[in-house]
PDB file of N, CA and C in Angstrom:
ATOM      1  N   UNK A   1     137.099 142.048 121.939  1.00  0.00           N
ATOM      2  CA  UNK A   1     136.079 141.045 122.089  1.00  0.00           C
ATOM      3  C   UNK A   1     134.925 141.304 121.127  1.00  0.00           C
ATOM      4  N   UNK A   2     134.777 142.684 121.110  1.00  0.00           N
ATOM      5  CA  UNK A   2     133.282 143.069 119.963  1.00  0.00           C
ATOM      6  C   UNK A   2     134.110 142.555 118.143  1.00  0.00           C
ATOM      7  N   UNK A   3     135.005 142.855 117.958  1.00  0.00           N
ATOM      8  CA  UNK A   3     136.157 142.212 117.000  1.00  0.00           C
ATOM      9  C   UNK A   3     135.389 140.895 116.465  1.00  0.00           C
ATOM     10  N   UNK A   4     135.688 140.082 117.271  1.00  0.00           N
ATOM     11  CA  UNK A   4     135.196 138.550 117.669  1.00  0.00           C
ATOM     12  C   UNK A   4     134.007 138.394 116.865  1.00  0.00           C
ATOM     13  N   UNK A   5     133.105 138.777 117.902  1.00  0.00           N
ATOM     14  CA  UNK A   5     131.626 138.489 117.669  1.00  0.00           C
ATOM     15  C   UNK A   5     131.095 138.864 116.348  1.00  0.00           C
ATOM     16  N   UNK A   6     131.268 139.828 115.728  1.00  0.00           N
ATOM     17  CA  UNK A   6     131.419 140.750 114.091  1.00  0.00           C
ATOM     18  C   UNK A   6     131.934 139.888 113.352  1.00  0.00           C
ATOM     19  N   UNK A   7     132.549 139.112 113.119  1.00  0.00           N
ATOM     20  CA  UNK A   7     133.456 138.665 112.776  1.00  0.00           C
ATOM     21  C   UNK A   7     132.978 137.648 111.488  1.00  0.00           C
ATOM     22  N   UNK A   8     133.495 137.884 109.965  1.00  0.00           N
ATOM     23  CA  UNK A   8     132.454 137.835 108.561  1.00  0.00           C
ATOM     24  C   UNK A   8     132.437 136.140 108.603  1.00  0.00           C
ATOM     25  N   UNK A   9     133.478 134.883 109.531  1.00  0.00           N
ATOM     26  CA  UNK A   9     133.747 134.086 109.708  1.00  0.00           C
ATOM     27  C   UNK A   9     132.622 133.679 110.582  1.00  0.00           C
ATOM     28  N   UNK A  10     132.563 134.215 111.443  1.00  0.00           N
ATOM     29  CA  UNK A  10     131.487 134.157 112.941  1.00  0.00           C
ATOM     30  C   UNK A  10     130.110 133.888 112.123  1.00  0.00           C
ATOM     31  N   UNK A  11     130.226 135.231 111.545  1.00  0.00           N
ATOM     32  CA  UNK A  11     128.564 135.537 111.230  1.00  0.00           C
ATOM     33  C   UNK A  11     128.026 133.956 110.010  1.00  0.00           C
ATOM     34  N   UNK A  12     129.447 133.722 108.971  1.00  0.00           N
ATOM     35  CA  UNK A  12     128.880 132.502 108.512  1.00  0.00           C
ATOM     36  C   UNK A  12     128.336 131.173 109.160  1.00  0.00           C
ATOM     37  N   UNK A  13     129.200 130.845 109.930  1.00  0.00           N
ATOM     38  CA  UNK A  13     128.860 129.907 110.769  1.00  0.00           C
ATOM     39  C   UNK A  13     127.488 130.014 111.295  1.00  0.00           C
ATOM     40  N   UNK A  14     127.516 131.148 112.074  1.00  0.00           N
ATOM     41  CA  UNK A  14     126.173 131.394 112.563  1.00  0.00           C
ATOM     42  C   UNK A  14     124.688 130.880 111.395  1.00  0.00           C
ATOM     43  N   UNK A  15     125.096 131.375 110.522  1.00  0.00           N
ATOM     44  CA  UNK A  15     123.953 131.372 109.148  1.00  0.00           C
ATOM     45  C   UNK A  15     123.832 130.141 108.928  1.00  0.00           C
ATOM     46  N   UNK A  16     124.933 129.785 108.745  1.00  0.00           N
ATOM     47  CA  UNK A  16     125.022 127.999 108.287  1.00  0.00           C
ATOM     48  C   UNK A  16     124.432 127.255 109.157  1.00  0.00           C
ATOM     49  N   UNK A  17     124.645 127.377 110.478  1.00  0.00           N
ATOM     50  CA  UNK A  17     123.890 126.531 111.768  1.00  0.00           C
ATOM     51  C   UNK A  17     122.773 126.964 111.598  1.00  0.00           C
ATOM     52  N   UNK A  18     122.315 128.266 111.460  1.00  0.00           N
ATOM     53  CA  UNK A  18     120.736 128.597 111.657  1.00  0.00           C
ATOM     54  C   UNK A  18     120.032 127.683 110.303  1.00  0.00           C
ATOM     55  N   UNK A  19     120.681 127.791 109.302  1.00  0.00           N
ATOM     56  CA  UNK A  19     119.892 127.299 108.045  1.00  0.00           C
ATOM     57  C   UNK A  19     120.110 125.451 108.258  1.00  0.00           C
ATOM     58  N   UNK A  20     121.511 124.815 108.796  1.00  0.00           N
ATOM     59  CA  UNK A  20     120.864 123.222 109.054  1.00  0.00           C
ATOM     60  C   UNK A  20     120.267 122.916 110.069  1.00  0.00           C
ATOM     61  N   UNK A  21     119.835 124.182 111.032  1.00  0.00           N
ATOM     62  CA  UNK A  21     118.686 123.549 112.140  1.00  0.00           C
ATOM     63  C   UNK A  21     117.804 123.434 111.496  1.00  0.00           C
ATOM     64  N   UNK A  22     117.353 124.583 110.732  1.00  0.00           N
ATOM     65  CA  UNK A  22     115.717 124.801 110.036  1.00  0.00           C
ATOM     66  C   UNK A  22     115.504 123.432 109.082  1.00  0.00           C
ATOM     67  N   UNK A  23     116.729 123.149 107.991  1.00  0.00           N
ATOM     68  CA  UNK A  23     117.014 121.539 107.285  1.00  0.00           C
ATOM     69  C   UNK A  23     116.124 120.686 108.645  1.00  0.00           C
ATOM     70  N   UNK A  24     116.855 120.574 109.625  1.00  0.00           N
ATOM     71  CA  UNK A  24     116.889 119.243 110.731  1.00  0.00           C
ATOM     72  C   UNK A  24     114.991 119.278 110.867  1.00  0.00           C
ATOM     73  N   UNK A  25     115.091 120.553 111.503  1.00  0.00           N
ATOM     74  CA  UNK A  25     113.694 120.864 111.947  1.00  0.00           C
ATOM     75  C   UNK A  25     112.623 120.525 111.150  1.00  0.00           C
ATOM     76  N   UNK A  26     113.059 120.680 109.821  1.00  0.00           N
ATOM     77  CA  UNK A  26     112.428 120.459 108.429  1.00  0.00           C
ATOM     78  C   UNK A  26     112.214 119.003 108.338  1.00  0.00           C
ATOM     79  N   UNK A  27     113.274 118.161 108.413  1.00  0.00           N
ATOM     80  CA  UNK A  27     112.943 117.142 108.250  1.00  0.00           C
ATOM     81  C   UNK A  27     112.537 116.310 109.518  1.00  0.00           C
ATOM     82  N   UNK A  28     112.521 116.910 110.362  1.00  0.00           N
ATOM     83  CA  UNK A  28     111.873 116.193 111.436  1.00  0.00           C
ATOM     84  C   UNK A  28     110.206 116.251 111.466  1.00  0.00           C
ATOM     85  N   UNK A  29     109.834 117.472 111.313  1.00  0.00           N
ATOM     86  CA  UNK A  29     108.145 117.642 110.931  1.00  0.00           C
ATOM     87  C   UNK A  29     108.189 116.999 109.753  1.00  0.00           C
ATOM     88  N   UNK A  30     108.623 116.262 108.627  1.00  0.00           N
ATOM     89  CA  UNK A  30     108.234 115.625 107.453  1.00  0.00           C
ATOM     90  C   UNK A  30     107.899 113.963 107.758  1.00  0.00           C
ATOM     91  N   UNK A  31     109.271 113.542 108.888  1.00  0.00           N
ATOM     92  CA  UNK A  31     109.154 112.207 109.181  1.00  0.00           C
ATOM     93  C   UNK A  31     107.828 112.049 110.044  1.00  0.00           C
ATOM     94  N   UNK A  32     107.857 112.910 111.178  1.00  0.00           N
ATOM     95  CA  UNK A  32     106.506 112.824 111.640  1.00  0.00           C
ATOM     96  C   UNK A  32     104.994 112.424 111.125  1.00  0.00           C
ATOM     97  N   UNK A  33     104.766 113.156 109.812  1.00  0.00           N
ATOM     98  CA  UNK A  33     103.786 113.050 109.114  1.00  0.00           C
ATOM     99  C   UNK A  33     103.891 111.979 108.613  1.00  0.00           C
ATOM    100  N   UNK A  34     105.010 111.649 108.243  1.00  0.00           N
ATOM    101  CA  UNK A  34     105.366 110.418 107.109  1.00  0.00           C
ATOM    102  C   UNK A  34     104.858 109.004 107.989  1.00  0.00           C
ATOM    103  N   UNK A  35     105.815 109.471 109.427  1.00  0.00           N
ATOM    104  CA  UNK A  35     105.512 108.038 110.355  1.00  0.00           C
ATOM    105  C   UNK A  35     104.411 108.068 111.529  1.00  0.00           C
ATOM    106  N   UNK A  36     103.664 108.735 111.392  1.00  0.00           N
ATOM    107  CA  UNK A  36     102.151 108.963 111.606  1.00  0.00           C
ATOM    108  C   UNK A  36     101.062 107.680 111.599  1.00  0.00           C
ATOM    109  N   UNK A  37     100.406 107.145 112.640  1.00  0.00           N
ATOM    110  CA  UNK A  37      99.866 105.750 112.708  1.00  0.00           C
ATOM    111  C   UNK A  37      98.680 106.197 111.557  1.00  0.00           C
ATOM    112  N   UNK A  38      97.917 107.389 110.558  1.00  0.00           N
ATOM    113  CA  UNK A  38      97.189 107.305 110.220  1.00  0.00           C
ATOM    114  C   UNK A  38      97.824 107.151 108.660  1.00  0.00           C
ATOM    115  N   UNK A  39      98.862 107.624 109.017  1.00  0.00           N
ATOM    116  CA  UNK A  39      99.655 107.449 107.048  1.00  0.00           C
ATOM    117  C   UNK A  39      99.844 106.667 107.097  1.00  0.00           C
ATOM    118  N   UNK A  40     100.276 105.740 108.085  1.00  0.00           N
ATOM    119  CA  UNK A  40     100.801 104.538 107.455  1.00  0.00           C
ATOM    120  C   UNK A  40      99.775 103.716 107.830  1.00  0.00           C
ATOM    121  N   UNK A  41      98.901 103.873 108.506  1.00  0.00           N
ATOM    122  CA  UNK A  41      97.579 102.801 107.903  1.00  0.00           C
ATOM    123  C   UNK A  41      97.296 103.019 106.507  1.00  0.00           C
ATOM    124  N   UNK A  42      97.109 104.135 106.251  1.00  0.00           N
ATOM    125  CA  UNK A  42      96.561 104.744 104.304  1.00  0.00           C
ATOM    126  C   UNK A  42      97.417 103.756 103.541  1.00  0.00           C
ATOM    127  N   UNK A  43      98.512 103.936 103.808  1.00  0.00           N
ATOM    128  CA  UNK A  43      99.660 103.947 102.942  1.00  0.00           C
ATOM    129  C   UNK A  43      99.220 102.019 103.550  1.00  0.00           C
ATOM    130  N   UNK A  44      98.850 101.447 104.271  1.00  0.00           N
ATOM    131  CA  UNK A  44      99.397  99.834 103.991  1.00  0.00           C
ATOM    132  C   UNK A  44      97.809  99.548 103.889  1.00  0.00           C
ATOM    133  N   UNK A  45      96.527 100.279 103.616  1.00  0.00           N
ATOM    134  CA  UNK A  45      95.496  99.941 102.913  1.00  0.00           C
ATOM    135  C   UNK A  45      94.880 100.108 100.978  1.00  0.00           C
ATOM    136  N   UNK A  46      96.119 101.188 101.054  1.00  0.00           N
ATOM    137  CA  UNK A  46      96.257 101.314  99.616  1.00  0.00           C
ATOM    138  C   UNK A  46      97.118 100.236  99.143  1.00  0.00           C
ATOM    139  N   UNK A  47      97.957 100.032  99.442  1.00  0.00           N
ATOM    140  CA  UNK A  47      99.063  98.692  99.054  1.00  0.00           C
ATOM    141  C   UNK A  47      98.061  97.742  99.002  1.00  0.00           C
ATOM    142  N   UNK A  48      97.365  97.677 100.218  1.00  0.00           N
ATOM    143  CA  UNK A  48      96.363  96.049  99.770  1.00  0.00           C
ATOM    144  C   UNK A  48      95.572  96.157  98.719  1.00  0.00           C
ATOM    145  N   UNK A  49      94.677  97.382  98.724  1.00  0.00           N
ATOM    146  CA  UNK A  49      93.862  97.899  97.657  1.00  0.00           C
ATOM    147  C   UNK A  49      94.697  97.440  96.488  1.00  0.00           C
ATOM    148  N   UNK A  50      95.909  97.582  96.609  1.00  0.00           N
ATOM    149  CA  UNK A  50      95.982  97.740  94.693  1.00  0.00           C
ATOM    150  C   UNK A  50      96.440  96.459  94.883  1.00  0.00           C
ATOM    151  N   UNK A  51      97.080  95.540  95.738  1.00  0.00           N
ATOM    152  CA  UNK A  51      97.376  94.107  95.225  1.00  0.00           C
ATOM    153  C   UNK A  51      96.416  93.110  94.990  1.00  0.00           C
ATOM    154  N   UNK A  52      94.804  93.710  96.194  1.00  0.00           N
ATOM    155  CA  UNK A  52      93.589  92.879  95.617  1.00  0.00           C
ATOM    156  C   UNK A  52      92.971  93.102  94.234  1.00  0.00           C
ATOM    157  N   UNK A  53      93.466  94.624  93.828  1.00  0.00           N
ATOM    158  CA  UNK A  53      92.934  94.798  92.132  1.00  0.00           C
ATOM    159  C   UNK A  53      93.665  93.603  91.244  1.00  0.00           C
ATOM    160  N   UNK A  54      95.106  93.957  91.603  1.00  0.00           N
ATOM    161  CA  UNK A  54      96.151  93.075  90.745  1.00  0.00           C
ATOM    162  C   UNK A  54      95.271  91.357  91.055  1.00  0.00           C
ATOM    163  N   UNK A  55      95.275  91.034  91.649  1.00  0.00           N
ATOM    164  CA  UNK A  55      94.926  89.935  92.037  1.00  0.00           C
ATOM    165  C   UNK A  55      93.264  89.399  91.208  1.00  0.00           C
ATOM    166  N   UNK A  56      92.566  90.096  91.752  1.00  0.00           N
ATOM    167  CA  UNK A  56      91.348  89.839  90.909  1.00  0.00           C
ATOM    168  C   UNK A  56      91.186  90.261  89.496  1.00  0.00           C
ATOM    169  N   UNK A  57      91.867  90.827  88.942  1.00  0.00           N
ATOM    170  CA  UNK A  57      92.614  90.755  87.168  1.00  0.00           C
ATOM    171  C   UNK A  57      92.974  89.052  86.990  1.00  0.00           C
ATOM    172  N   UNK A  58      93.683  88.941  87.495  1.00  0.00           N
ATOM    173  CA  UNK A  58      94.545  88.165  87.707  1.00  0.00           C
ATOM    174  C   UNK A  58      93.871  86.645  87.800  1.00  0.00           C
ATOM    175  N   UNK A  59      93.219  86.587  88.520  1.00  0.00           N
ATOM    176  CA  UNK A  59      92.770  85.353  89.124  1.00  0.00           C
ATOM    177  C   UNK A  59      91.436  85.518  89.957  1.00  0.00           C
ATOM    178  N   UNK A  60      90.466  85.745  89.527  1.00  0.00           N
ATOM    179  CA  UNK A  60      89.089  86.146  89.521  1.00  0.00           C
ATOM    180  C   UNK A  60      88.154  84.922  90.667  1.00  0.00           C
ATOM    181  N   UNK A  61      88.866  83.695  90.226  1.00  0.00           N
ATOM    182  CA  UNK A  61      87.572  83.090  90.875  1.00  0.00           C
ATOM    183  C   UNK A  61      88.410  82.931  92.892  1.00  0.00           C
ATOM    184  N   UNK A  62      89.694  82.687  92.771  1.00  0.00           N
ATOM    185  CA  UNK A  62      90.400  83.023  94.077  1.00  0.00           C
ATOM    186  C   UNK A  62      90.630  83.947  94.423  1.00  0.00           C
ATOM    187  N   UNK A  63      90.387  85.208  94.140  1.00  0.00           N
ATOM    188  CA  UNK A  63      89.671  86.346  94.820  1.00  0.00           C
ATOM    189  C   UNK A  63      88.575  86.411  95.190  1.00  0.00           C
ATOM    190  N   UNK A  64      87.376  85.702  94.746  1.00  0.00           N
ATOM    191  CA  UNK A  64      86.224  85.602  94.907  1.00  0.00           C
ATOM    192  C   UNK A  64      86.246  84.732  96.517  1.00  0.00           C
ATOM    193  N   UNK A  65      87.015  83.435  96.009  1.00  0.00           N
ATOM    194  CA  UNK A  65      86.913  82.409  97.391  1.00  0.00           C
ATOM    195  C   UNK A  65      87.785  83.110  98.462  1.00  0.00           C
ATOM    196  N   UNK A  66      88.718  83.697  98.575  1.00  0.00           N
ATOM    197  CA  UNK A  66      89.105  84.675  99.296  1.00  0.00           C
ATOM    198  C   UNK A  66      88.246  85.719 100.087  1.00  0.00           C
ATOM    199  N   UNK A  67      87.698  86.655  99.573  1.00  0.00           N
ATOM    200  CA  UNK A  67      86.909  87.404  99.895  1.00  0.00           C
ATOM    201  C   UNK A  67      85.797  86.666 100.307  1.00  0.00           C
ATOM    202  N   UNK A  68      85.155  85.607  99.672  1.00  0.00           N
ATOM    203  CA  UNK A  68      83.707  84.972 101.102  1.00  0.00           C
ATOM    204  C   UNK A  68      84.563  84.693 101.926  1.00  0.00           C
ATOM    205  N   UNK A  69      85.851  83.861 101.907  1.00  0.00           N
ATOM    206  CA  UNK A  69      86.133  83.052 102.924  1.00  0.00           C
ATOM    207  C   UNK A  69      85.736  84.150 103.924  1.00  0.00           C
ATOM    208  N   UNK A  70      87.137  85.411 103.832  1.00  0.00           N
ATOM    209  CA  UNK A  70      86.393  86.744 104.768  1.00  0.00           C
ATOM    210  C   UNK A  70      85.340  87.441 105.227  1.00  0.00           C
ATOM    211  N   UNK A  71      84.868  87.330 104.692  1.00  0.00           N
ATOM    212  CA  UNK A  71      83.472  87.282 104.837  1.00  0.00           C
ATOM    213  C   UNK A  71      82.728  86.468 105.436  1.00  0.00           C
ATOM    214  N   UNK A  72      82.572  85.118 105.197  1.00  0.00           N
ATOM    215  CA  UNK A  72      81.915  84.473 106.623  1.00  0.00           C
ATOM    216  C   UNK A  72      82.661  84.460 107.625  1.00  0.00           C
ATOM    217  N   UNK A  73      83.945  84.726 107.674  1.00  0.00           N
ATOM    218  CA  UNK A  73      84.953  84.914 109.549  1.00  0.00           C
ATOM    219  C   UNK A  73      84.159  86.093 110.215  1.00  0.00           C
ATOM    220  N   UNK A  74      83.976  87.005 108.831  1.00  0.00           N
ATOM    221  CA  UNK A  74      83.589  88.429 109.609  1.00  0.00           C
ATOM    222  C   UNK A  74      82.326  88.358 110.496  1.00  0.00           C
ATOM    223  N   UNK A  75      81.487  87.667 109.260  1.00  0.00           N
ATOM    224  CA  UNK A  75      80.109  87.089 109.525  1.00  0.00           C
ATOM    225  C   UNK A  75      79.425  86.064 110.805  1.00  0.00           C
ATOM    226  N   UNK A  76      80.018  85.702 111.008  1.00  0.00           N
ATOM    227  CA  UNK A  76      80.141  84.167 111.375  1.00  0.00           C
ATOM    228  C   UNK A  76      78.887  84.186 112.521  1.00  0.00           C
ATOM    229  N   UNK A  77      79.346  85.024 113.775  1.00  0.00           N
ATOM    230  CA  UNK A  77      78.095  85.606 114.564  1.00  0.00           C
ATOM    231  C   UNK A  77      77.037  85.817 114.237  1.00  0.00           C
ATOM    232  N   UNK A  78      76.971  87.055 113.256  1.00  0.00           N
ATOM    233  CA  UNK A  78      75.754  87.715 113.095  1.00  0.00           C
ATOM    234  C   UNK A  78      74.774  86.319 112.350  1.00  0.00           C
ATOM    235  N   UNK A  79      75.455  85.590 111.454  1.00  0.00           N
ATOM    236  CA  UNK A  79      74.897  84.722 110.366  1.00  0.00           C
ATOM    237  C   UNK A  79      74.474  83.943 111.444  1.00  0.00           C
ATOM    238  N   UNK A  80      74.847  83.076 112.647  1.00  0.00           N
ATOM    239  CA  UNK A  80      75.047  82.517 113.525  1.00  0.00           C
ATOM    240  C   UNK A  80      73.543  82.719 114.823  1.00  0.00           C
ATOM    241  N   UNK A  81      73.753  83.820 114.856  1.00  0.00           N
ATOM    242  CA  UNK A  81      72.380  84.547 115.349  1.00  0.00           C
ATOM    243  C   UNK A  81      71.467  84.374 114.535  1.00  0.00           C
ATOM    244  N   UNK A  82      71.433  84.729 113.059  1.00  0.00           N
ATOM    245  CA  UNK A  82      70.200  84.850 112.246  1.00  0.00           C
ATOM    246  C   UNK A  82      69.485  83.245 112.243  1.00  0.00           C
ATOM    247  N   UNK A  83      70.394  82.411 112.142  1.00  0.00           N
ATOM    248  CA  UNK A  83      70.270  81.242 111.716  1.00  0.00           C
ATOM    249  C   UNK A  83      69.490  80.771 113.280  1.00  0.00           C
ATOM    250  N   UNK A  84      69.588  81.004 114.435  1.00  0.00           N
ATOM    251  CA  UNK A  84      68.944  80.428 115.360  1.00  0.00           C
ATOM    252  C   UNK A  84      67.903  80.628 115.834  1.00  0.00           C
ATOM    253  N   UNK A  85      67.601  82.186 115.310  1.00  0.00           N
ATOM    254  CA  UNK A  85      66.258  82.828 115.622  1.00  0.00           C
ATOM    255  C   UNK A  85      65.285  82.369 113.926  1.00  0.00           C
ATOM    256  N   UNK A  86      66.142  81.868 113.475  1.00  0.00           N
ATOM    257  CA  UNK A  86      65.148  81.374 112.147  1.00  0.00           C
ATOM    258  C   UNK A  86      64.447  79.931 112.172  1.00  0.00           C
ATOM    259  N   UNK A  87      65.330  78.836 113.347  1.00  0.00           N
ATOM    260  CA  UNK A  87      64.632  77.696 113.716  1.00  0.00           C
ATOM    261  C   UNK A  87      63.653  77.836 114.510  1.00  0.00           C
ATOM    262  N   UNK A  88      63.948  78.493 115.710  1.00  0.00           N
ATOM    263  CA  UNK A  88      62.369  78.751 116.996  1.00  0.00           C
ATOM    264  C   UNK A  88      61.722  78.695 116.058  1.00  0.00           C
TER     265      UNK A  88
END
């Protein structure tokens, strides 16, 4: 039985499993990070970042009307408030 366990066949296997857990394990802490709610916010605010660059290269004055449009949605309240305490 001690035969067995010794065994230069045994011991590979053994190595081989120990080294594709550590692989598995490996890539399991990578996806984690990867699929992480804060990377992939980064990762889909940089994408916008660079398609609003591309874009305002591109086409300057509809980026412009774009961005107020957003801007007064964002606004809309506060401007909304200002504007009523400016009639009294």
């Amino acid at each position: 039985m001690k035969d067995a366990k010794e065994s230069p066949r045994l011991l590979l296997a053994e190595t081989k499993r120990t080294a594709a857990r550590e692989r598995l394990f490996g890539r399991v802490d990578e996806l984690k990070t990867r699929l992480s709610p804060g990377a992939l916010a980064d990762e889909v605010m940089n994408g916008l970042a660079d398609r609003a660059t591309e874009l305002a290269g591109k086409r300057p004055m509809a980026f412009l009307a774009a961005a107020g449009a957003l801007g007064l949605v964002i606004l809309r309240r506060p401007m909304a408030r200002w504007l009523s305490r400016r009639r009294k």
